[in-house]
PDB file of N, CA and C in Angstrom:
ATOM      1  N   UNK A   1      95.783 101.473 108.444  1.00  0.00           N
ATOM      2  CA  UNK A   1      95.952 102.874 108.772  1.00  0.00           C
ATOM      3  C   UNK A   1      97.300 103.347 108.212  1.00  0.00           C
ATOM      4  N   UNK A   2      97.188 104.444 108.203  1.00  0.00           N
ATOM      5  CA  UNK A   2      98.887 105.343 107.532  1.00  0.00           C
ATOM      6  C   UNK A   2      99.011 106.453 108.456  1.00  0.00           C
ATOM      7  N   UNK A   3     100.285 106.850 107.954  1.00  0.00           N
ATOM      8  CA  UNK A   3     100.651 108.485 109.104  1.00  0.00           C
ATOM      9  C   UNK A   3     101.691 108.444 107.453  1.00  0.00           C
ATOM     10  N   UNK A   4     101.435 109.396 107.041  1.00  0.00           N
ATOM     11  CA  UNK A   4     101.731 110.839 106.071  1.00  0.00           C
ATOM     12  C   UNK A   4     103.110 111.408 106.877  1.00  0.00           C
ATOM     13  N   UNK A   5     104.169 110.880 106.480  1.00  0.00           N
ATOM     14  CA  UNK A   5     105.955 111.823 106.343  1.00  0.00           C
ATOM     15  C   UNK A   5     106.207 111.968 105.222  1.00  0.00           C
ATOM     16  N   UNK A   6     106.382 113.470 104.879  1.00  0.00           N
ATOM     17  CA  UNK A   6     107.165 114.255 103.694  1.00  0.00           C
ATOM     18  C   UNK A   6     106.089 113.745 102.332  1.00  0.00           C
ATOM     19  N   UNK A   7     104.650 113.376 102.858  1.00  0.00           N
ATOM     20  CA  UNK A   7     104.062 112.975 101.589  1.00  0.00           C
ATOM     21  C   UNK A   7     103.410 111.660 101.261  1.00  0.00           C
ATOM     22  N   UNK A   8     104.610 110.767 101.818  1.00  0.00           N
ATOM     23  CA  UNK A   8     105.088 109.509 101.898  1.00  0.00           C
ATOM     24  C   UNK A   8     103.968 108.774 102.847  1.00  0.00           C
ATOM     25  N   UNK A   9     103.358 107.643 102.725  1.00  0.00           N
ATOM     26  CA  UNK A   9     102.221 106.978 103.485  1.00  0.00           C
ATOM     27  C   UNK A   9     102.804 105.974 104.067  1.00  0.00           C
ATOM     28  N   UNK A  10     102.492 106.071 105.164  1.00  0.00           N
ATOM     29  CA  UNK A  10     103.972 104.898 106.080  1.00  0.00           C
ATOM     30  C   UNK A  10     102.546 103.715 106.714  1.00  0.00           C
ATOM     31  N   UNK A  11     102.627 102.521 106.425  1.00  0.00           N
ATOM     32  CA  UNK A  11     101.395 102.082 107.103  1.00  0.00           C
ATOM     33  C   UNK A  11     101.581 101.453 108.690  1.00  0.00           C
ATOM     34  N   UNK A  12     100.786 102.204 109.466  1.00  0.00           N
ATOM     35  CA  UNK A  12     100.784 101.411 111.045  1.00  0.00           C
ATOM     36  C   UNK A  12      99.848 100.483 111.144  1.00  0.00           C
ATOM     37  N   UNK A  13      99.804 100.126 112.214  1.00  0.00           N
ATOM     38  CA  UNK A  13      98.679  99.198 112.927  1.00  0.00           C
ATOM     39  C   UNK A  13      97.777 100.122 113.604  1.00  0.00           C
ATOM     40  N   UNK A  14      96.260  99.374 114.048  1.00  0.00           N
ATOM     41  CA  UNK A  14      95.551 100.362 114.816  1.00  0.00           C
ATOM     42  C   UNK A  14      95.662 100.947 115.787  1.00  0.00           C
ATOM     43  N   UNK A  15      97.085 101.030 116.273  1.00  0.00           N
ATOM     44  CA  UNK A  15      97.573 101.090 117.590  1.00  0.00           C
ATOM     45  C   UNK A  15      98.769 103.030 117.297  1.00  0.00           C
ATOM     46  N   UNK A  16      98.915 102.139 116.271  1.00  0.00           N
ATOM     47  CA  UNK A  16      99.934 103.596 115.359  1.00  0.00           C
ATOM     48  C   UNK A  16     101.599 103.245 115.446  1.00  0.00           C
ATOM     49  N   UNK A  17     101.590 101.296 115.955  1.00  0.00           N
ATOM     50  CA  UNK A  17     102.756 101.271 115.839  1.00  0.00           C
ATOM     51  C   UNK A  17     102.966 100.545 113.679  1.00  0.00           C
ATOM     52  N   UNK A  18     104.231 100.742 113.805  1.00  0.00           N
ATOM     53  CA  UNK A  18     104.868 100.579 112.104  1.00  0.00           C
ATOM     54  C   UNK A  18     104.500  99.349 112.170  1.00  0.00           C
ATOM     55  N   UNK A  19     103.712  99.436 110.545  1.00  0.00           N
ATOM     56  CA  UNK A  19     103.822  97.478 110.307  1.00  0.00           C
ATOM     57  C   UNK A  19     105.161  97.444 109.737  1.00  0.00           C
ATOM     58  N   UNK A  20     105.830  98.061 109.216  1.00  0.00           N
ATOM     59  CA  UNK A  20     106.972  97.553 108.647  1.00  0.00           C
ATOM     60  C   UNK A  20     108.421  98.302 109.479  1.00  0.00           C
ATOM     61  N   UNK A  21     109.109  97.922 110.009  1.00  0.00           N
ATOM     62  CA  UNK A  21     110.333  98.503 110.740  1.00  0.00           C
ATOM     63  C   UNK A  21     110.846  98.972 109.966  1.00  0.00           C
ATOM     64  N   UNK A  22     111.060  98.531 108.788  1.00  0.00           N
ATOM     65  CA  UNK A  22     111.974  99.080 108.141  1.00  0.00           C
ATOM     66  C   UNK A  22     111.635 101.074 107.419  1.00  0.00           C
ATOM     67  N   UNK A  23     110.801 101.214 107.771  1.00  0.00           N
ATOM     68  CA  UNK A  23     109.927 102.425 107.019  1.00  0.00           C
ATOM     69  C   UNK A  23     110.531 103.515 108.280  1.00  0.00           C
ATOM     70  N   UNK A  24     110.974 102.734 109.250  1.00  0.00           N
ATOM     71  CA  UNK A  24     111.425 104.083 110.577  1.00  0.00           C
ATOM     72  C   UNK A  24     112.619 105.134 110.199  1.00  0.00           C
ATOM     73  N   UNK A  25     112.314 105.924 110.668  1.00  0.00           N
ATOM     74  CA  UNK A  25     113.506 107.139 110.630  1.00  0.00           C
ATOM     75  C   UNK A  25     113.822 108.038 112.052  1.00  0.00           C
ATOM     76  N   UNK A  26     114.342 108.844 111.636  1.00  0.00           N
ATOM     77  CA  UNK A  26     114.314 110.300 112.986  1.00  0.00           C
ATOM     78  C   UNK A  26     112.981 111.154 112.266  1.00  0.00           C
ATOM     79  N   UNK A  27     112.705 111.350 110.945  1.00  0.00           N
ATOM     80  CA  UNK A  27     111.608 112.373 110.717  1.00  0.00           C
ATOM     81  C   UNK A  27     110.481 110.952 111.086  1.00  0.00           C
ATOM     82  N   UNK A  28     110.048 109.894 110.934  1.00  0.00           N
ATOM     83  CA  UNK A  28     108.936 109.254 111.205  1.00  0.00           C
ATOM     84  C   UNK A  28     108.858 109.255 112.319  1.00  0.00           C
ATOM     85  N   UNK A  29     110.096 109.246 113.445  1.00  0.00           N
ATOM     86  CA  UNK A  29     109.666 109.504 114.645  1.00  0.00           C
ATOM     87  C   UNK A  29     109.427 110.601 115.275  1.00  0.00           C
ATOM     88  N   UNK A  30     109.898 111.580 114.593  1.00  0.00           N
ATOM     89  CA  UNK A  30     109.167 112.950 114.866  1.00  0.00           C
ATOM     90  C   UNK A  30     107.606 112.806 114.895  1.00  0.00           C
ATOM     91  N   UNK A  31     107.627 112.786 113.582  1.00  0.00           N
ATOM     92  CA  UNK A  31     105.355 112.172 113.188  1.00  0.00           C
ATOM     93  C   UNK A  31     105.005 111.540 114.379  1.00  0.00           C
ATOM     94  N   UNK A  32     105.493 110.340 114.386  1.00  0.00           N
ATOM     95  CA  UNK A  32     104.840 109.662 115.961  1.00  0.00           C
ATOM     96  C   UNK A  32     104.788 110.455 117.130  1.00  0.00           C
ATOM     97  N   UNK A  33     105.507 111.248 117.311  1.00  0.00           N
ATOM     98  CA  UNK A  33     105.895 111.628 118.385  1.00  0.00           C
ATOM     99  C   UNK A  33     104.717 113.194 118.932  1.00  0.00           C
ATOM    100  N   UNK A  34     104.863 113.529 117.056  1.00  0.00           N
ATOM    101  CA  UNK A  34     103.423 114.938 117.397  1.00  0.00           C
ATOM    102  C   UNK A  34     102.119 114.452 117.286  1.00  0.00           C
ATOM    103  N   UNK A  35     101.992 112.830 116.860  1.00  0.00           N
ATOM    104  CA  UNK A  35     100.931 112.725 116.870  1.00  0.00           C
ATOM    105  C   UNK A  35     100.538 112.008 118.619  1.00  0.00           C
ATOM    106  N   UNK A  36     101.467 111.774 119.332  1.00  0.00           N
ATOM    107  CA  UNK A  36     101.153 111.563 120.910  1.00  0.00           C
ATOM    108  C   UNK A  36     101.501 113.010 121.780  1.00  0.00           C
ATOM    109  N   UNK A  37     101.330 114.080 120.914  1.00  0.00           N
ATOM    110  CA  UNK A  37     101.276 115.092 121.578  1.00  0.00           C
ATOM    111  C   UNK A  37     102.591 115.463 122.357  1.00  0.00           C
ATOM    112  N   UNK A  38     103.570 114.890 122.147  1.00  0.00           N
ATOM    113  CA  UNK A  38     105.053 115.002 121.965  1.00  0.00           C
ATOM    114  C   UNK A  38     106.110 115.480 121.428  1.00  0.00           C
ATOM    115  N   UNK A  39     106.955 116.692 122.049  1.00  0.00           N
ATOM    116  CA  UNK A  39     108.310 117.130 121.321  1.00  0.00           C
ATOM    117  C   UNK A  39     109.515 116.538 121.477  1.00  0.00           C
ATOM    118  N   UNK A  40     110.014 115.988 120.575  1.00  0.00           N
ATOM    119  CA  UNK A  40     111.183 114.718 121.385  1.00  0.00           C
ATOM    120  C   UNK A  40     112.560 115.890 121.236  1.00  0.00           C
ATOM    121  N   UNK A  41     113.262 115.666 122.679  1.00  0.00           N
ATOM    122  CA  UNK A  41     114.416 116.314 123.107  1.00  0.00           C
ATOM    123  C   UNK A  41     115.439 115.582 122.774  1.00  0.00           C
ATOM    124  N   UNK A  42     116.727 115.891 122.615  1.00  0.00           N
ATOM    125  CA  UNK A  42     117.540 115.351 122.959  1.00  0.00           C
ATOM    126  C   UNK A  42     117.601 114.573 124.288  1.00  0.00           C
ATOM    127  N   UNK A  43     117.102 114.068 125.498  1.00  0.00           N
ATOM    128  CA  UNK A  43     116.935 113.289 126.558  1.00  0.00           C
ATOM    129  C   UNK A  43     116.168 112.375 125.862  1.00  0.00           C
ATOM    130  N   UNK A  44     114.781 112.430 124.940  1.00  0.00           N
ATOM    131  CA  UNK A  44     113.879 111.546 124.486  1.00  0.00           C
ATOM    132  C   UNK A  44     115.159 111.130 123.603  1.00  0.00           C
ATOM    133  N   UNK A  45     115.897 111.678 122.534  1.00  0.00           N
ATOM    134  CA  UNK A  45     116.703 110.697 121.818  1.00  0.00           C
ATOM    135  C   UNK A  45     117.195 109.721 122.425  1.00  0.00           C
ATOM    136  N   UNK A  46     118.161 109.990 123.524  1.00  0.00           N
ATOM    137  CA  UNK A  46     119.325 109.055 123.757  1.00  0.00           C
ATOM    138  C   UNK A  46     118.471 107.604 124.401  1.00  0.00           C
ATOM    139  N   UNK A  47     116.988 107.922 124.950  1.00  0.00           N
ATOM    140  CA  UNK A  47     116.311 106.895 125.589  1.00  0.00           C
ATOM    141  C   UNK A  47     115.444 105.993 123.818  1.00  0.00           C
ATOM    142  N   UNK A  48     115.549 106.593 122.890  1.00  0.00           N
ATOM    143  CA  UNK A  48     115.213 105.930 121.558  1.00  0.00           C
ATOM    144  C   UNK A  48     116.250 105.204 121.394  1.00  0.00           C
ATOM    145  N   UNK A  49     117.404 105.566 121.465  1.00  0.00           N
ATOM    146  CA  UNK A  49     118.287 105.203 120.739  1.00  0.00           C
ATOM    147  C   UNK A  49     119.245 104.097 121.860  1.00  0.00           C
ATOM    148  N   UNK A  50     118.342 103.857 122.917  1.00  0.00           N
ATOM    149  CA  UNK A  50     118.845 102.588 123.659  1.00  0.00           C
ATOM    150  C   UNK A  50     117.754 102.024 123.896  1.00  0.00           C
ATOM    151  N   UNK A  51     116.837 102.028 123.431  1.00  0.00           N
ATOM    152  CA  UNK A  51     115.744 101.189 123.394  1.00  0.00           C
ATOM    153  C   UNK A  51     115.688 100.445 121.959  1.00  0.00           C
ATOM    154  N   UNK A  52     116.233 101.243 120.757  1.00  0.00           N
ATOM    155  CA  UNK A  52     116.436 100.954 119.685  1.00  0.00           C
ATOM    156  C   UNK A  52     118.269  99.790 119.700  1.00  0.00           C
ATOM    157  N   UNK A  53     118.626  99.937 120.416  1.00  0.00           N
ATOM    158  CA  UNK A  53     119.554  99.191 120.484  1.00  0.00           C
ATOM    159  C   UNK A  53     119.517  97.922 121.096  1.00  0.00           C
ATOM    160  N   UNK A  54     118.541  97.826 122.355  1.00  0.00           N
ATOM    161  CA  UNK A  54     117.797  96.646 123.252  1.00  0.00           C
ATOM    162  C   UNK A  54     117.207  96.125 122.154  1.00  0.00           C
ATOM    163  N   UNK A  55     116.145  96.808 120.998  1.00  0.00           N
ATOM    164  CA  UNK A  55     115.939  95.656 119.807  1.00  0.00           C
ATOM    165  C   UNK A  55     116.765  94.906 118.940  1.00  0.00           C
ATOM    166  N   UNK A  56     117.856  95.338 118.647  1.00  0.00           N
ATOM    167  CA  UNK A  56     118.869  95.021 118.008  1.00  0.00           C
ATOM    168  C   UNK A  56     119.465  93.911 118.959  1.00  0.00           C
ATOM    169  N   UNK A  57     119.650  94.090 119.679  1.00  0.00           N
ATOM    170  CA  UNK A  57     120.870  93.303 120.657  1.00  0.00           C
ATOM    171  C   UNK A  57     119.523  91.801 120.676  1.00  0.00           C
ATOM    172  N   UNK A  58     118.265  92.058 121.590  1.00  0.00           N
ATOM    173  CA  UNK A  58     118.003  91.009 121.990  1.00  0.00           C
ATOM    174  C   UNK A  58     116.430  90.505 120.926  1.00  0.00           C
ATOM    175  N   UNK A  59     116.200  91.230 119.907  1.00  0.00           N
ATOM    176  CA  UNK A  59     115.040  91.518 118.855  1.00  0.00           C
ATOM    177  C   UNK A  59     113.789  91.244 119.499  1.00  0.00           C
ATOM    178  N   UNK A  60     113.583  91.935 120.477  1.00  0.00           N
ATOM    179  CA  UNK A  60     112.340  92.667 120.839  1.00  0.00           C
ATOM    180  C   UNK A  60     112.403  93.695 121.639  1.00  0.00           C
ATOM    181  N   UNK A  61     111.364  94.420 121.366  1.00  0.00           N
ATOM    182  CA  UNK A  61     111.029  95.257 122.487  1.00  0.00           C
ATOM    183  C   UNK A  61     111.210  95.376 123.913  1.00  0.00           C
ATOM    184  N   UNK A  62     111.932  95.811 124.937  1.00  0.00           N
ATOM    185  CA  UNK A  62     111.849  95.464 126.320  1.00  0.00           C
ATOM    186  C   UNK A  62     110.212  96.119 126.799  1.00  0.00           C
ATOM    187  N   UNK A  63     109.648  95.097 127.586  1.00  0.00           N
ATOM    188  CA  UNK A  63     108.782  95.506 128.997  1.00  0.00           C
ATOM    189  C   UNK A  63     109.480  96.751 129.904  1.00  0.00           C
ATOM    190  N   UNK A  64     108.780  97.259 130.540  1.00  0.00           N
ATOM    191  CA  UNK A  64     109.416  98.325 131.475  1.00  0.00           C
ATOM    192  C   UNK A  64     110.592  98.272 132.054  1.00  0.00           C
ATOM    193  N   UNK A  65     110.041  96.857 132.655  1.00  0.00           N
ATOM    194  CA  UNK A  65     111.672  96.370 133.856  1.00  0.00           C
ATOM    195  C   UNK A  65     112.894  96.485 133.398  1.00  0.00           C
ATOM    196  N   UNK A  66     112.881  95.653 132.052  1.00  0.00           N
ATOM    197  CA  UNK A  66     114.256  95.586 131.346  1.00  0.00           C
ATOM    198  C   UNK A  66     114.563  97.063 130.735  1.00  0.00           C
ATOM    199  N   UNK A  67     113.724  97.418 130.011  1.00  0.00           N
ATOM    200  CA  UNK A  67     113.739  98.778 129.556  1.00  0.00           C
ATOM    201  C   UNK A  67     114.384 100.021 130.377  1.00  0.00           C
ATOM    202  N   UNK A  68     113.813  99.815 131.685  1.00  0.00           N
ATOM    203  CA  UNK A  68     114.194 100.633 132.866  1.00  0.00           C
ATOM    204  C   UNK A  68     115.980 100.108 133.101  1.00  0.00           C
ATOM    205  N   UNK A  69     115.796  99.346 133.182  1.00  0.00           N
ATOM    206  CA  UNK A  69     117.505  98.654 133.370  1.00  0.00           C
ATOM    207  C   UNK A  69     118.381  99.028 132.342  1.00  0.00           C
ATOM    208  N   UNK A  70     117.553  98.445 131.064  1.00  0.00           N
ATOM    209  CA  UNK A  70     118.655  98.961 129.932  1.00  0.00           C
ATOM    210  C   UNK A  70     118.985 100.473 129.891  1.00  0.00           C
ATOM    211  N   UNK A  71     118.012 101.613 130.008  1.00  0.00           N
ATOM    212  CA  UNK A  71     118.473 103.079 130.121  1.00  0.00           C
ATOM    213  C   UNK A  71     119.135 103.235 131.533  1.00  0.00           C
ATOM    214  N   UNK A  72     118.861 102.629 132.674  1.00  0.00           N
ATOM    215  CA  UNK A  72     119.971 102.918 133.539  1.00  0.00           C
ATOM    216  C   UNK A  72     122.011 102.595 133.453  1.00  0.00           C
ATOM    217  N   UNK A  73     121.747 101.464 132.607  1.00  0.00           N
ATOM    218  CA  UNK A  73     122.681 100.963 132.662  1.00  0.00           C
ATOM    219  C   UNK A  73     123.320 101.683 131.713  1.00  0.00           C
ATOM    220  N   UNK A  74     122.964 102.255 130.187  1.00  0.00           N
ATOM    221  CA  UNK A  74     123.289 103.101 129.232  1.00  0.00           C
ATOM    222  C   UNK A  74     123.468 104.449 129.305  1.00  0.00           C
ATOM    223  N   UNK A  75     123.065 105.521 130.299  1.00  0.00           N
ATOM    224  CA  UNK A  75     122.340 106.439 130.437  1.00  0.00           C
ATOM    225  C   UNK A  75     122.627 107.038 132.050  1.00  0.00           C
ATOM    226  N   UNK A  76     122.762 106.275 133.234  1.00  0.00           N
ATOM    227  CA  UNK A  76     123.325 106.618 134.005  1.00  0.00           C
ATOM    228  C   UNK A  76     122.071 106.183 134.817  1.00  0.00           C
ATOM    229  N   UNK A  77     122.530 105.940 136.140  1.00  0.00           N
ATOM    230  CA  UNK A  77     121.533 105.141 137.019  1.00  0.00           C
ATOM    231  C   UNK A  77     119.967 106.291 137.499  1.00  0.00           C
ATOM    232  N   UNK A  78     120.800 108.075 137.442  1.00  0.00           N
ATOM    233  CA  UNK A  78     119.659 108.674 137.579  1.00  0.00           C
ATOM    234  C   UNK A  78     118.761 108.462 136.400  1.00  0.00           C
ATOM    235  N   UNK A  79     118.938 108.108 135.125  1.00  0.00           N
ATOM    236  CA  UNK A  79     118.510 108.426 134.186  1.00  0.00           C
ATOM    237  C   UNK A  79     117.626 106.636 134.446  1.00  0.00           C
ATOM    238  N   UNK A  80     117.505 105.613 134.841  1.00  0.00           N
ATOM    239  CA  UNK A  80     117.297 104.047 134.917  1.00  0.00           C
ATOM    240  C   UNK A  80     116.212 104.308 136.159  1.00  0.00           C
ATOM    241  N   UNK A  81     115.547 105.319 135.980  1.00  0.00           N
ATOM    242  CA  UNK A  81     114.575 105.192 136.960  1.00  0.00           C
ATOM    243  C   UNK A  81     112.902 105.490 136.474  1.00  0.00           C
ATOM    244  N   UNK A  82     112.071 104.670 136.538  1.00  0.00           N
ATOM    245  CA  UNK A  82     110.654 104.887 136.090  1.00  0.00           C
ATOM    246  C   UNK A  82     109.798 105.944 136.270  1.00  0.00           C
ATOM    247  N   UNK A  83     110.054 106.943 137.260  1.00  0.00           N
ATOM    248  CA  UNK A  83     109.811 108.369 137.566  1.00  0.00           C
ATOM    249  C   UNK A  83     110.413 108.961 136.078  1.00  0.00           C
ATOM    250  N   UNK A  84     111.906 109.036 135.763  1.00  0.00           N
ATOM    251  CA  UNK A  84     112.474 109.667 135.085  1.00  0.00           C
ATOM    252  C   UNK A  84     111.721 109.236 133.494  1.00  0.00           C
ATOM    253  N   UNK A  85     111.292 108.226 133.216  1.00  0.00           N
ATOM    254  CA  UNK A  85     110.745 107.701 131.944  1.00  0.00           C
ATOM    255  C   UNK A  85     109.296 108.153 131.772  1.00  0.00           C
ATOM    256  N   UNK A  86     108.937 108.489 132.723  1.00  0.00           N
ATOM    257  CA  UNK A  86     107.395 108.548 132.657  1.00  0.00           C
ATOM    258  C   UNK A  86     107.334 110.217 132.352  1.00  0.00           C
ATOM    259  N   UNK A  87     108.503 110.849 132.443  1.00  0.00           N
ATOM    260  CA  UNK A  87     108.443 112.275 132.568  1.00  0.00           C
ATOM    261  C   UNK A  87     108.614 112.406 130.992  1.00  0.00           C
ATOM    262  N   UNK A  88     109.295 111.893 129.973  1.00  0.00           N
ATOM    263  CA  UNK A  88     109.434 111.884 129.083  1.00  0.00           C
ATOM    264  C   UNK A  88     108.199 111.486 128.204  1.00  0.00           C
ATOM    265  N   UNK A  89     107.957 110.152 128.841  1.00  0.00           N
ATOM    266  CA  UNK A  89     107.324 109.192 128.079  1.00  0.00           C
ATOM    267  C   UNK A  89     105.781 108.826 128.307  1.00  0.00           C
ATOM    268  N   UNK A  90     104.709 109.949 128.816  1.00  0.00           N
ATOM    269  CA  UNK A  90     104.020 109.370 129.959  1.00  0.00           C
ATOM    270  C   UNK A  90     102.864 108.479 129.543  1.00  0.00           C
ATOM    271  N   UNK A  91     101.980 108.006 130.687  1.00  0.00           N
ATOM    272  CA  UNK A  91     101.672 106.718 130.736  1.00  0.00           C
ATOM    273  C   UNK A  91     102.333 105.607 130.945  1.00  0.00           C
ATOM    274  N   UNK A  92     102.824 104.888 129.727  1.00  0.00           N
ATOM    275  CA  UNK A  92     103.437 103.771 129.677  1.00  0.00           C
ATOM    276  C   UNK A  92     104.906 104.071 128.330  1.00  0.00           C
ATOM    277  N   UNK A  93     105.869 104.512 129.714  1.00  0.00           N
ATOM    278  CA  UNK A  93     107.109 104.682 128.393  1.00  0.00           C
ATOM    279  C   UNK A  93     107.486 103.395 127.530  1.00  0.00           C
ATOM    280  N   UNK A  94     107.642 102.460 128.051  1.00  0.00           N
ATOM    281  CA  UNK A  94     108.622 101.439 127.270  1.00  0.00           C
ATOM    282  C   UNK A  94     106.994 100.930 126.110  1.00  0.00           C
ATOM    283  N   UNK A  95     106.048 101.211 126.006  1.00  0.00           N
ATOM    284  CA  UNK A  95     104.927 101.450 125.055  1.00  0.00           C
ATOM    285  C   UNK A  95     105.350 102.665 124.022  1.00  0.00           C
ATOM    286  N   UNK A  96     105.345 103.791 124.418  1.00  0.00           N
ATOM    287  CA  UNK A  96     105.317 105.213 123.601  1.00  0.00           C
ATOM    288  C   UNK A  96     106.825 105.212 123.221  1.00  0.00           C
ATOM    289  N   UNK A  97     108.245 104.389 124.077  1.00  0.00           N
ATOM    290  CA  UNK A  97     109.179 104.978 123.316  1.00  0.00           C
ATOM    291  C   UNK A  97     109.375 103.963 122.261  1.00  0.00           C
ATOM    292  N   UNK A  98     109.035 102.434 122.441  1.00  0.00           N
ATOM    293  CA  UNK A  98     108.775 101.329 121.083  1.00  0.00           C
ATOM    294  C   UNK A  98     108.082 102.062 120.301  1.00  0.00           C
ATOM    295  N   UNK A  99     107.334 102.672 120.436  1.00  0.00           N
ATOM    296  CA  UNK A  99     106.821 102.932 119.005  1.00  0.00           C
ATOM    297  C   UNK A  99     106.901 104.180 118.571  1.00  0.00           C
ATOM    298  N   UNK A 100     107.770 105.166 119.071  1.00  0.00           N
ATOM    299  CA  UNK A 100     108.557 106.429 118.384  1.00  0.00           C
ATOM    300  C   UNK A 100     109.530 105.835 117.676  1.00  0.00           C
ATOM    301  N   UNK A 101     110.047 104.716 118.564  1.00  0.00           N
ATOM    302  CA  UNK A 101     111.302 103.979 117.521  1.00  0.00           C
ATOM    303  C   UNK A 101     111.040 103.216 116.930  1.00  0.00           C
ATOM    304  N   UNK A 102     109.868 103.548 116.273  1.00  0.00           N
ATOM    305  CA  UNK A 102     109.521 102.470 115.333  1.00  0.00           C
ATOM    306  C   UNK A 102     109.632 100.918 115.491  1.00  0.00           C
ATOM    307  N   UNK A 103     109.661 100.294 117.206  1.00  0.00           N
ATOM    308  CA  UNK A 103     109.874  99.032 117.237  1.00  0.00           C
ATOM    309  C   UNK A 103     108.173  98.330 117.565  1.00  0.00           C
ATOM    310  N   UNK A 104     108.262  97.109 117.254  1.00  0.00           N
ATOM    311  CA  UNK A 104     106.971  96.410 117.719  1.00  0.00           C
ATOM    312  C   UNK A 104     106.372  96.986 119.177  1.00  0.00           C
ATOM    313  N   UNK A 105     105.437  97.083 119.441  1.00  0.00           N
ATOM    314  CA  UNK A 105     104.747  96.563 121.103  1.00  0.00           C
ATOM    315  C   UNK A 105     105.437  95.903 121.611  1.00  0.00           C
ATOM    316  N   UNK A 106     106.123  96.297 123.096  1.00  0.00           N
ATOM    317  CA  UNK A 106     106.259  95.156 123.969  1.00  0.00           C
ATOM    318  C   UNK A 106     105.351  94.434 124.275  1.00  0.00           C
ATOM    319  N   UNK A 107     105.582  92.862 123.992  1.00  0.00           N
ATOM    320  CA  UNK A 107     105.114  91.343 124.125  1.00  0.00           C
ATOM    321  C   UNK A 107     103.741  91.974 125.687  1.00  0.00           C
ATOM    322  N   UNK A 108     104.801  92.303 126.922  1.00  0.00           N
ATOM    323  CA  UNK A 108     104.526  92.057 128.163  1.00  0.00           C
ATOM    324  C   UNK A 108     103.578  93.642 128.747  1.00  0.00           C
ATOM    325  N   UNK A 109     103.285  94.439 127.721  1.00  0.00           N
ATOM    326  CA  UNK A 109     102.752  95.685 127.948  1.00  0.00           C
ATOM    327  C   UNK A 109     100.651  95.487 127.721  1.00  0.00           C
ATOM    328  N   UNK A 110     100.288  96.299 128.636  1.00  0.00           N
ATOM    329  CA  UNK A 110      98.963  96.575 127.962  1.00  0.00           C
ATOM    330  C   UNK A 110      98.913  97.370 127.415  1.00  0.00           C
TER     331      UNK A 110
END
C-alpha cells in the first residue's frame, strides 16, 4: 500500500503504519493524520514528539502504560493521563500517535 505526500508515494503496511521510518516527516504526518480523520494541534505535536523521543531513547514504540507515563512525565502530570490521550488520540492513542509519528506498532497493542 502507499499514501501520496506532495506527489511522492510513501509505502505503508496494511495497517497504514510506514514500512520505512525513515520516509516520516511533519507533512507525512499530517497525511496520516487526515487520513484517521484527524487535525493535529499543537497539543497532538508535543505528544508526537515525546512519543517520537520514547523511540529514540528506548527503540520501540511504548504500549499505553509507558506511553501514558512518558507524556506525563514530559508534558505535565495533567497532560500523563489516558482520558487526556484518548481526547486527542481516540480509540487507542499510543496505536494512532506511533503511527502519525511514523513509528512501528506497539509490540503490546491490538
Amino acid at each position: 500500500m502507499t499514501l501520496v505526500v506532495d506527489g511522492t508515494s510513501i509505502e505503508v503496511d496494511d495497517e497504514g503504519y510506514l514500512v520505512s521510518l525513515s520516509d516520516w516527516s511533519e507533512t507525512v504526518a499530517e497525511a496520516i493524520a487526515r487520513s484517521e480523520q484527524l487535525e493535529l494541534t499543537p497539543e497532538h505535536w508535543a505528544v508526537i514528539n515525546v512519543i517520537r523521543d520514547f523511540y529514540q531513547t528506548f527503540e520501540h514504540a511504548p504500549a499505553m502504560r509507558p506511553f501514558v507515563k512518558a507524556v506525563g512525565l514530559a508534558l505535565g502530570a495533567d497532560k500523563g493521563k489516558s482520558i487526556y490521550l484518548m481526547t486527542l488520540f481516540p480509540d487507542s492513542p499510543a496505536k494512532l500517535a506511533a503511527k502519525i509519528a511514523g513509528l512501528p506498532k506497539p509490540t503490546n497493542c491490538l
